[in-house]
Protein backbone atom coordinates (compact mmCIF):
# COMPACT_ATOMS: atom_id res chain seq x y z
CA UNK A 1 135.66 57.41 127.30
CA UNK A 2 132.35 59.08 126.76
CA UNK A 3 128.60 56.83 127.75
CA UNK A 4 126.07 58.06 125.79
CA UNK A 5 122.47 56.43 124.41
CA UNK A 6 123.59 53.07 125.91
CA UNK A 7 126.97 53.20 124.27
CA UNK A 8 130.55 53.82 125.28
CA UNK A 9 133.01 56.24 122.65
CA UNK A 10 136.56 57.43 122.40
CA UNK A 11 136.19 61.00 122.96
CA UNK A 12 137.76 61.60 119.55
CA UNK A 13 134.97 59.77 117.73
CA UNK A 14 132.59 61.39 119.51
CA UNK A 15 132.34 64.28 116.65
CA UNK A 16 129.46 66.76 115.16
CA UNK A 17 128.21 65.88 112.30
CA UNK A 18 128.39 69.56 111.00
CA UNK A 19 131.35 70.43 111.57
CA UNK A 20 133.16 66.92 112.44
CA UNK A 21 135.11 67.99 115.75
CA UNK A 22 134.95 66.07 118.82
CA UNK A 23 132.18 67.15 120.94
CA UNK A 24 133.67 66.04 124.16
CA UNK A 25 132.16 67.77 127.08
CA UNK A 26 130.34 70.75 125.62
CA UNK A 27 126.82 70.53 125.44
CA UNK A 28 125.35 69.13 121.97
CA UNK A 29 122.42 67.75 120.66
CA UNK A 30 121.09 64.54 118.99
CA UNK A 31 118.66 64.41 116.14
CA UNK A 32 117.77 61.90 114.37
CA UNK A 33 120.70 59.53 115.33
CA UNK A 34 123.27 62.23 114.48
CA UNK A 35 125.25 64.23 116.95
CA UNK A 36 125.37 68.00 116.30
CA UNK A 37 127.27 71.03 118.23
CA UNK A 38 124.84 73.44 119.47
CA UNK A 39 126.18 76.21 117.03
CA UNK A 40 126.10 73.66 114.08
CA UNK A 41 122.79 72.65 115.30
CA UNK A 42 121.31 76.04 115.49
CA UNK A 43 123.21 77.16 111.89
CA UNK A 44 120.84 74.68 110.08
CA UNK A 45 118.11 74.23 112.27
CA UNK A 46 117.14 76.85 113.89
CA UNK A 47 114.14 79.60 112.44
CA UNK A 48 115.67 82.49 110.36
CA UNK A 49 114.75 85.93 110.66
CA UNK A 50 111.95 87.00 108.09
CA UNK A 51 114.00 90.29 107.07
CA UNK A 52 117.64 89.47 107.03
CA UNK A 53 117.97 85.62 107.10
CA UNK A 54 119.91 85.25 109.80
């Protein structure tokens, strides 16, 4: 079991909301009362490049 925000979780429903895997022990981050990944996070969060987008 996972303790996070006052709250105890199977590590299976413990998931990103992008991508809906288990986050388990990698590091993530919450926003907003969702969950994310930090490479889902940073795919829809995170400032693009002026140029090329990415």
């Amino acid at each position: 079991r996972l303790e996070y925000g006052g709250c105890a979780w199977h590590e299976e429903c413990f998931v990103c909301c992008g991508c809906e895997q288990p986050i388990g022990a990698q590091s993530f981050i919450p926003d907003k009362g969702e969950y994310y990944c930090v490479p889902c996070y940073e795919g829809r969060f995170a400032p693009r490049c002026a140029h090329c987008k990415q």
